[in-house]
C-alpha atoms as a PDB file:
ATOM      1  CA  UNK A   1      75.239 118.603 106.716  1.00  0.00           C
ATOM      2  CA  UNK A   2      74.440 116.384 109.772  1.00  0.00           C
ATOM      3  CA  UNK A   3      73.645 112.737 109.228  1.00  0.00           C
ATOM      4  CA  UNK A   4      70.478 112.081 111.684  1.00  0.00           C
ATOM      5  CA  UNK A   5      69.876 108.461 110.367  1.00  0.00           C
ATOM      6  CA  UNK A   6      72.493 106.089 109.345  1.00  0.00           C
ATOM      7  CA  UNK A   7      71.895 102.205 108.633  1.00  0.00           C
ATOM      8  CA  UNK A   8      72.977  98.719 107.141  1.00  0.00           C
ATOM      9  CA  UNK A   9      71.375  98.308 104.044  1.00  0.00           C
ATOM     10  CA  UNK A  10      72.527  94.594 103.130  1.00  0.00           C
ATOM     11  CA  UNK A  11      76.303  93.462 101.908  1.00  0.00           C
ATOM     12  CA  UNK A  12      76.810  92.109  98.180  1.00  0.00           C
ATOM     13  CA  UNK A  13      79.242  90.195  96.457  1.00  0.00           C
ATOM     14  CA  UNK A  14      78.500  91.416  92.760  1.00  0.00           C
ATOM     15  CA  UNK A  15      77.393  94.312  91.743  1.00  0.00           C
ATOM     16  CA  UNK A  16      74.173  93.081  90.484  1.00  0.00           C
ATOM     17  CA  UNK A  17      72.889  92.179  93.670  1.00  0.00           C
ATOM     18  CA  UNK A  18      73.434  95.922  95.227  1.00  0.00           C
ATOM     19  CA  UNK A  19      70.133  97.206  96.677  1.00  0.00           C
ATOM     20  CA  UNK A  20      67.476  98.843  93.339  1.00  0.00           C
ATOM     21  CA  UNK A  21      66.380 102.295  93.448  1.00  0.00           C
ATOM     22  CA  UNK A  22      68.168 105.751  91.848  1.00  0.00           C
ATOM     23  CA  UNK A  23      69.424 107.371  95.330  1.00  0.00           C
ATOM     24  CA  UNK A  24      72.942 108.724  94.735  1.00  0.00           C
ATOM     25  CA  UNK A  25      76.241 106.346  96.514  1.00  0.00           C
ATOM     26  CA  UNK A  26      79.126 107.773  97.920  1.00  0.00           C
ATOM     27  CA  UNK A  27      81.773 104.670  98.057  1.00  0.00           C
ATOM     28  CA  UNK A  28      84.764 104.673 100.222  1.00  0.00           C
ATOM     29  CA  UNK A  29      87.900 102.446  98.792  1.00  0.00           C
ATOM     30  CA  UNK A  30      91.514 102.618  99.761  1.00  0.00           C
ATOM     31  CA  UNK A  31      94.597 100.042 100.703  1.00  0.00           C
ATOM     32  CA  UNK A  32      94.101  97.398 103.610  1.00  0.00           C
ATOM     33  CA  UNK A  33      94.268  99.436 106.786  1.00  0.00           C
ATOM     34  CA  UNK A  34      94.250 102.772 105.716  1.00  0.00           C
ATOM     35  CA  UNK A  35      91.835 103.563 108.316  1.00  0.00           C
ATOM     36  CA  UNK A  36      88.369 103.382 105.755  1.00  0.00           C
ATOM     37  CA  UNK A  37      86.116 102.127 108.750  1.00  0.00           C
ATOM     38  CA  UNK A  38      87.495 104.343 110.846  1.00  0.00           C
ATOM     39  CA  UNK A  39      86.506 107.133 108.435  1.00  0.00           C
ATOM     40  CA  UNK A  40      82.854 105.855 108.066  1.00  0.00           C
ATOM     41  CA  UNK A  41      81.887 105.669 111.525  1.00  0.00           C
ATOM     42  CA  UNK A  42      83.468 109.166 112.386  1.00  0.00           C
ATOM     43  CA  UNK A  43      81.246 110.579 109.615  1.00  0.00           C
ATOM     44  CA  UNK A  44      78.092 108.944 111.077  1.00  0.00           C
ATOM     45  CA  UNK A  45      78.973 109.236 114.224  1.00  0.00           C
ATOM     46  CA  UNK A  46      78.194 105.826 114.835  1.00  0.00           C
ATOM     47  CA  UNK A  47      81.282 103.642 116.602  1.00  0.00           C
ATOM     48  CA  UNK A  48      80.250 100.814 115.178  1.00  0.00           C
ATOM     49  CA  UNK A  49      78.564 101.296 111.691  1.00  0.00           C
ATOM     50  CA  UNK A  50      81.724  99.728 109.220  1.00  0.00           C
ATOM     51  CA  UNK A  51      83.558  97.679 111.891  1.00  0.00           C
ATOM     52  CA  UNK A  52      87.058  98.573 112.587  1.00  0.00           C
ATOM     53  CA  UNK A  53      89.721  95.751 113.056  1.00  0.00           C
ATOM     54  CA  UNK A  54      93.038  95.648 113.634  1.00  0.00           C
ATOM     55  CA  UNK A  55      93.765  92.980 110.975  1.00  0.00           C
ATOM     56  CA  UNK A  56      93.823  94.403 107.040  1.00  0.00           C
ATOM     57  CA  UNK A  57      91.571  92.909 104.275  1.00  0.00           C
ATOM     58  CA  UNK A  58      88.382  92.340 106.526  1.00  0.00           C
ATOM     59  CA  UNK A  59      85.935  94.204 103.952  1.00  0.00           C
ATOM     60  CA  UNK A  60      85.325  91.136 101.669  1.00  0.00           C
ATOM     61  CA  UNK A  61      82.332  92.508 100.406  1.00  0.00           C
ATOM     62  CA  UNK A  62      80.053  95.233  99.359  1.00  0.00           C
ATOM     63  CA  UNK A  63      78.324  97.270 102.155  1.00  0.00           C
ATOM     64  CA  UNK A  64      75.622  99.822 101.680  1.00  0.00           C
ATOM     65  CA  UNK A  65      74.461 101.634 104.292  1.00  0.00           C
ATOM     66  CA  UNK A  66      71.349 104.391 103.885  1.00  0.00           C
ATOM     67  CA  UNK A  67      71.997 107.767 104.945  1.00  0.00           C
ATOM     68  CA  UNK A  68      69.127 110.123 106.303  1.00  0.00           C
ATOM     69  CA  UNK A  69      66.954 107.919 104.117  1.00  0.00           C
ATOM     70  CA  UNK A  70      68.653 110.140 100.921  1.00  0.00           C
ATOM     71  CA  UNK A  71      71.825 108.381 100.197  1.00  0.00           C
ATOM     72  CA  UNK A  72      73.469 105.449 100.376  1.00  0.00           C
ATOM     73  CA  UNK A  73      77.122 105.205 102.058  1.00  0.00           C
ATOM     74  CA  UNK A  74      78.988 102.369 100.407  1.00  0.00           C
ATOM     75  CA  UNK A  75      82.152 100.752 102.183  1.00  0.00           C
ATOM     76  CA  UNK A  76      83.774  99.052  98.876  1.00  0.00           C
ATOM     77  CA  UNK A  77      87.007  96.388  99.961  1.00  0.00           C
ATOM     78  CA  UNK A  78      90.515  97.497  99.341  1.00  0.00           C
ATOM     79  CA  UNK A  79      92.815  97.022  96.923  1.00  0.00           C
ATOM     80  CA  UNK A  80      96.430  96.167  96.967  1.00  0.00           C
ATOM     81  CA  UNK A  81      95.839  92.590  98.170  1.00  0.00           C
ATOM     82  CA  UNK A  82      99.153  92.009  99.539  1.00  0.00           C
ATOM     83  CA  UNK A  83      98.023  89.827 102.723  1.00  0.00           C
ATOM     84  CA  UNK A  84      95.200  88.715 100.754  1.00  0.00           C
ATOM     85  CA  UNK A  85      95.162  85.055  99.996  1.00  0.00           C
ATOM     86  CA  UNK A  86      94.726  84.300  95.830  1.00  0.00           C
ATOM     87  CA  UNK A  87      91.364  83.027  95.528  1.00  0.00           C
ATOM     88  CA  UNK A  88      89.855  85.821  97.646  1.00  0.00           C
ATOM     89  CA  UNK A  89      92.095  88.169  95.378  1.00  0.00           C
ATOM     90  CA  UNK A  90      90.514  86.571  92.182  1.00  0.00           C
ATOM     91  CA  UNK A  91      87.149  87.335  93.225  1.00  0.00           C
ATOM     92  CA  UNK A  92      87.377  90.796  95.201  1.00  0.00           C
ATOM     93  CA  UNK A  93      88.802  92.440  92.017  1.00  0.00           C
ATOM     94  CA  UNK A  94      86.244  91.640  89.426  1.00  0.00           C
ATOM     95  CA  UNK A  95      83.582  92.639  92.645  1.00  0.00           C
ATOM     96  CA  UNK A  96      85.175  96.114  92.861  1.00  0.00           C
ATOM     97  CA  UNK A  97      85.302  97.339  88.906  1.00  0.00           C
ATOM     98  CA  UNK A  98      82.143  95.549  88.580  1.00  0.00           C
ATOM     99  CA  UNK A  99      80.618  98.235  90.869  1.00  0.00           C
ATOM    100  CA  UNK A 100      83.096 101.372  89.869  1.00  0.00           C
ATOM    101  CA  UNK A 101      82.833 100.928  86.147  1.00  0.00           C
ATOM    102  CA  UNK A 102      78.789  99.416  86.183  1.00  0.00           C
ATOM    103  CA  UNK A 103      77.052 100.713  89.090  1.00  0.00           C
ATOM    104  CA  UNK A 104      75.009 103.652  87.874  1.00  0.00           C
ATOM    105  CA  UNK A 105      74.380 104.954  91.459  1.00  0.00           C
ATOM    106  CA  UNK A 106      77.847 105.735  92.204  1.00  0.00           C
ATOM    107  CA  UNK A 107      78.084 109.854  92.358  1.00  0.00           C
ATOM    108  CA  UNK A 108      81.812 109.844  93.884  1.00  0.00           C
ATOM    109  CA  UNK A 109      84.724 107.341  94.679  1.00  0.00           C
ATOM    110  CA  UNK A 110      86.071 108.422  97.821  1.00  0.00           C
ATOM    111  CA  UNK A 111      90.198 106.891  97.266  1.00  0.00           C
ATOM    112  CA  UNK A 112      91.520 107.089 100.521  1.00  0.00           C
ATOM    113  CA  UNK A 113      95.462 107.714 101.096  1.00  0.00           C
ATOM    114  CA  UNK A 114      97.206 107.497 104.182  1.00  0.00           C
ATOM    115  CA  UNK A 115      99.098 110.400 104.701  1.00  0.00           C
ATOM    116  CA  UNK A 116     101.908 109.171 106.366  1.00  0.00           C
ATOM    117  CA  UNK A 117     103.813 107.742 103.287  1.00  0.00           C
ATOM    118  CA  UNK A 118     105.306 108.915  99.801  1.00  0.00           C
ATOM    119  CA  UNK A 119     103.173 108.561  96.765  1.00  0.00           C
ATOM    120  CA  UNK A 120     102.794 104.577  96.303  1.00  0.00           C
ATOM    121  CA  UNK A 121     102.538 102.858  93.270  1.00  0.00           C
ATOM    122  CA  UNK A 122      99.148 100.767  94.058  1.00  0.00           C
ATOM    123  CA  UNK A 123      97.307 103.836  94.513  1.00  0.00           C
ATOM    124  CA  UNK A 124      98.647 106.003  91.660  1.00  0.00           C
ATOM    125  CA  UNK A 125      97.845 103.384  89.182  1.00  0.00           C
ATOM    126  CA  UNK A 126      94.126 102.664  90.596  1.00  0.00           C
ATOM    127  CA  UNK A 127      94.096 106.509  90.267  1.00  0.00           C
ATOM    128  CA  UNK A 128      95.196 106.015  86.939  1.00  0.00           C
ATOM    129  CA  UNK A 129      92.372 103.208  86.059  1.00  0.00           C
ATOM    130  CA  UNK A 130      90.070 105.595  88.187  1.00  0.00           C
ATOM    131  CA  UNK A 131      90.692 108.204  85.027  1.00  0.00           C
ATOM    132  CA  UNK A 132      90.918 106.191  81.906  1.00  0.00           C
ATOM    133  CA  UNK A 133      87.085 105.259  82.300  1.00  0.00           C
ATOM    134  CA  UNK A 134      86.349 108.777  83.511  1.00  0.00           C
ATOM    135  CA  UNK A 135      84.902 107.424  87.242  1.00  0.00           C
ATOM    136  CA  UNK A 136      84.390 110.673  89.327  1.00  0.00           C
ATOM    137  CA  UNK A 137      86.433 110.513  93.004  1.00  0.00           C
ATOM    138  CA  UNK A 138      87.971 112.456  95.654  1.00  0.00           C
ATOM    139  CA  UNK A 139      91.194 111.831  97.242  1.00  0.00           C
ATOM    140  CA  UNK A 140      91.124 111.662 100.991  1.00  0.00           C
ATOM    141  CA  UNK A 141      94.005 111.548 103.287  1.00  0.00           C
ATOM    142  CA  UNK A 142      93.599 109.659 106.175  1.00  0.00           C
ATOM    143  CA  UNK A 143      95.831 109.507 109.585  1.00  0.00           C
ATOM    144  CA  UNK A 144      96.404 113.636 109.510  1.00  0.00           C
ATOM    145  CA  UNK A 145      96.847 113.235 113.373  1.00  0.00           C
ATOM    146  CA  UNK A 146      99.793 110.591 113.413  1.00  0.00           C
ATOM    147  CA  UNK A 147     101.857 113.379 111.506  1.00  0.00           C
ATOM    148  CA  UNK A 148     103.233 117.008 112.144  1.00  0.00           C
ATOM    149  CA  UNK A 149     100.944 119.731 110.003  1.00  0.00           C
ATOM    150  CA  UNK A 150     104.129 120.351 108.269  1.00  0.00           C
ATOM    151  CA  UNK A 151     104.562 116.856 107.304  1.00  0.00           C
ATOM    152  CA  UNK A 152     101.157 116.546 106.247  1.00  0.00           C
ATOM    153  CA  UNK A 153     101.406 119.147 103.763  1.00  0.00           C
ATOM    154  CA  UNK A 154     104.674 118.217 102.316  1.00  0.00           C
ATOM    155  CA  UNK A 155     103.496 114.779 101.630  1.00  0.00           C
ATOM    156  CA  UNK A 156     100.100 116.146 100.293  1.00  0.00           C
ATOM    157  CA  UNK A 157     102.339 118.195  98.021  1.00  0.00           C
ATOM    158  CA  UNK A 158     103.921 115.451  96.516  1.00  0.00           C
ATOM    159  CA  UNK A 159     101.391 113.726  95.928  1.00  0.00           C
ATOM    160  CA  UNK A 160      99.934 116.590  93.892  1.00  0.00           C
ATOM    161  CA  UNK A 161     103.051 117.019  92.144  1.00  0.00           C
ATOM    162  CA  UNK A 162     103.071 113.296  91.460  1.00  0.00           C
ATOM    163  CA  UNK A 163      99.251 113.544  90.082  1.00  0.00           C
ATOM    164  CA  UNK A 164     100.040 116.515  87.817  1.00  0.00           C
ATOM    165  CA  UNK A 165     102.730 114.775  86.193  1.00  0.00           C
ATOM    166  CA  UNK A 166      99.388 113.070  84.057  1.00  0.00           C
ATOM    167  CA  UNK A 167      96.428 114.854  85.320  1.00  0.00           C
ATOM    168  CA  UNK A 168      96.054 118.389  83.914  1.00  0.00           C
ATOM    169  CA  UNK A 169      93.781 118.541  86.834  1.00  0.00           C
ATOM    170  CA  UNK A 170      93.593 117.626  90.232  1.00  0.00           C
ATOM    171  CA  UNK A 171      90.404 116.358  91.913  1.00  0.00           C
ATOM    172  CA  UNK A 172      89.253 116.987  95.421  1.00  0.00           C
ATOM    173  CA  UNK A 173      91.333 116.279  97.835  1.00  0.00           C
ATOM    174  CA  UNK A 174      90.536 116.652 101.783  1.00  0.00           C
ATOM    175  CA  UNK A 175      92.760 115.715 105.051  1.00  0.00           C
ATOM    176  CA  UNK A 176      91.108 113.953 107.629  1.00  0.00           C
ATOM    177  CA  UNK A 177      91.442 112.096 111.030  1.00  0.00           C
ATOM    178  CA  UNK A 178      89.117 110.091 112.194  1.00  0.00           C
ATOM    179  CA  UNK A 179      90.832 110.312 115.703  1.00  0.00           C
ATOM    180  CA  UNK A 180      89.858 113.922 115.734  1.00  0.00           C
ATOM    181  CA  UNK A 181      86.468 114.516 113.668  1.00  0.00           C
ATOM    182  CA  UNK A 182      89.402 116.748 111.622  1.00  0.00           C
ATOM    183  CA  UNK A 183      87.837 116.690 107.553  1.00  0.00           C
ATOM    184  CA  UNK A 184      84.326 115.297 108.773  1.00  0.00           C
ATOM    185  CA  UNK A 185      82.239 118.968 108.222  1.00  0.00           C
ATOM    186  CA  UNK A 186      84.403 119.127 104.608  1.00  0.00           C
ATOM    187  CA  UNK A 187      83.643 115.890 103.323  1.00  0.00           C
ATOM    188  CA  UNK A 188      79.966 115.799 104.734  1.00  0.00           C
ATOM    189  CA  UNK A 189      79.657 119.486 103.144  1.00  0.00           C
ATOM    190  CA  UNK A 190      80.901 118.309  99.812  1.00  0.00           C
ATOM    191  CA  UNK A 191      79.099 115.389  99.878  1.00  0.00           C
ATOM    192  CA  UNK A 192      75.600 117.323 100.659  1.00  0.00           C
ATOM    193  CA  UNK A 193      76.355 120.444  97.878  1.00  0.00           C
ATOM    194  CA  UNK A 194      76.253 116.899  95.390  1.00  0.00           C
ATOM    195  CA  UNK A 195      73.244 115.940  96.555  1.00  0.00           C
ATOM    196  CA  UNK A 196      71.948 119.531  95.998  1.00  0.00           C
ATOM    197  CA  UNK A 197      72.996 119.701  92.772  1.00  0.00           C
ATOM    198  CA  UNK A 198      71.274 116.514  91.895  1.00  0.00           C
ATOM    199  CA  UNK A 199      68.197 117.529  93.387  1.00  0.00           C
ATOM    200  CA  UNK A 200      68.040 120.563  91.602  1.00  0.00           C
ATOM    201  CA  UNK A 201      69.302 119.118  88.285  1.00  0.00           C
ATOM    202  CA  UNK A 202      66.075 116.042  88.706  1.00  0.00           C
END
């Protein structure tokens, strides 16, 4: 798949106020600078579409944005609110399971993981929450070009090994860069056999 189209839909703060319809979201959710905006304007090939910044925590909202008029692309804020001052904390959490655990639309949780570090506890146990109300992601690695191959898949290794000492089975799980386009036909591929699927299935 190619995205043609890609544009900003609106930004909410609760889940009720994310744009009606039925078209299927993809949301993209990770720490604070794990590279998420990164990742979303690589896939659209737009430079500008989530903006990037150099300081963590600046997704205090959520952002649609419609795909090829066929999907929405949803840029969810991060978790693991370390920098994150208390009364933003207090409201971004409720925001974000008020969309994963109410929002119909959502079709995958994209959970990215940045590749260069061990398994950490943050996103094992939102990986855990992710699975106790059955909420249907992908992990994606991010930052594949700051480390060796090598490295890369020992780390994704232990992170499987980590995973399977709970899950009986492992969900998707792709390695990207958005420094390099590497994972962009993958995750667009995977993304557009859903969307097939659907369409057959409606």
């Amino acid at each position: 798949m190619e995205i043609k189209e890609s544009s900003f839909v609106k930004s909410s703060a609760v889940v009720d106020q994310c744009p009606p319809g039925h078209l299927p979201e993809y949301a993209f959710i990770g720490r604070s600078n794990v590279g998420k905006s990164s990742l979303i304007n690589m896939l659209t090939k737009r430079k500008k579409l989530a903006m990037t910044s150099a300081k963590p925590g600046k997704t205090l909202l959520i952002n649609h944005f419609l795909i090829d008029n066929n999907w929405h692309l949803v840029d969810l804020p991060g978790y693991g609110f370390a920098s994150v001052p208390k009364p933003v904390r207090d409201k971004l959490e409720p925001m974000i399971t008020g969309y994963i655990l109410r929002r119909e639309q959502l079709t995958c949780l994209f959970v990215l993981v940045d590749c260069r570090h061990e398994p950490q506890k943050v996103d094992l146990d939102f990986i855990e929450f992710l699975g106790e109300h059955e909420v249907p992601f992908s992990i994606v690695f991010t930052k594949s070009d700051k480390i060796s191959h090598a490295r890369l898949q020992s780390n994704v290794e232990a992170y499987k090994s980590k995973l399977l000492e709970k899950w009986e089975e492992l969900p998707r799980i792709f390695c990207t860069s958005a420094e390099h386009n590497d994972g962009r036909e993958e995750l667009l591929s995977y993304i557009d056999d859903i969307n097939k699927t659907l369409q057959s299935n409606g």
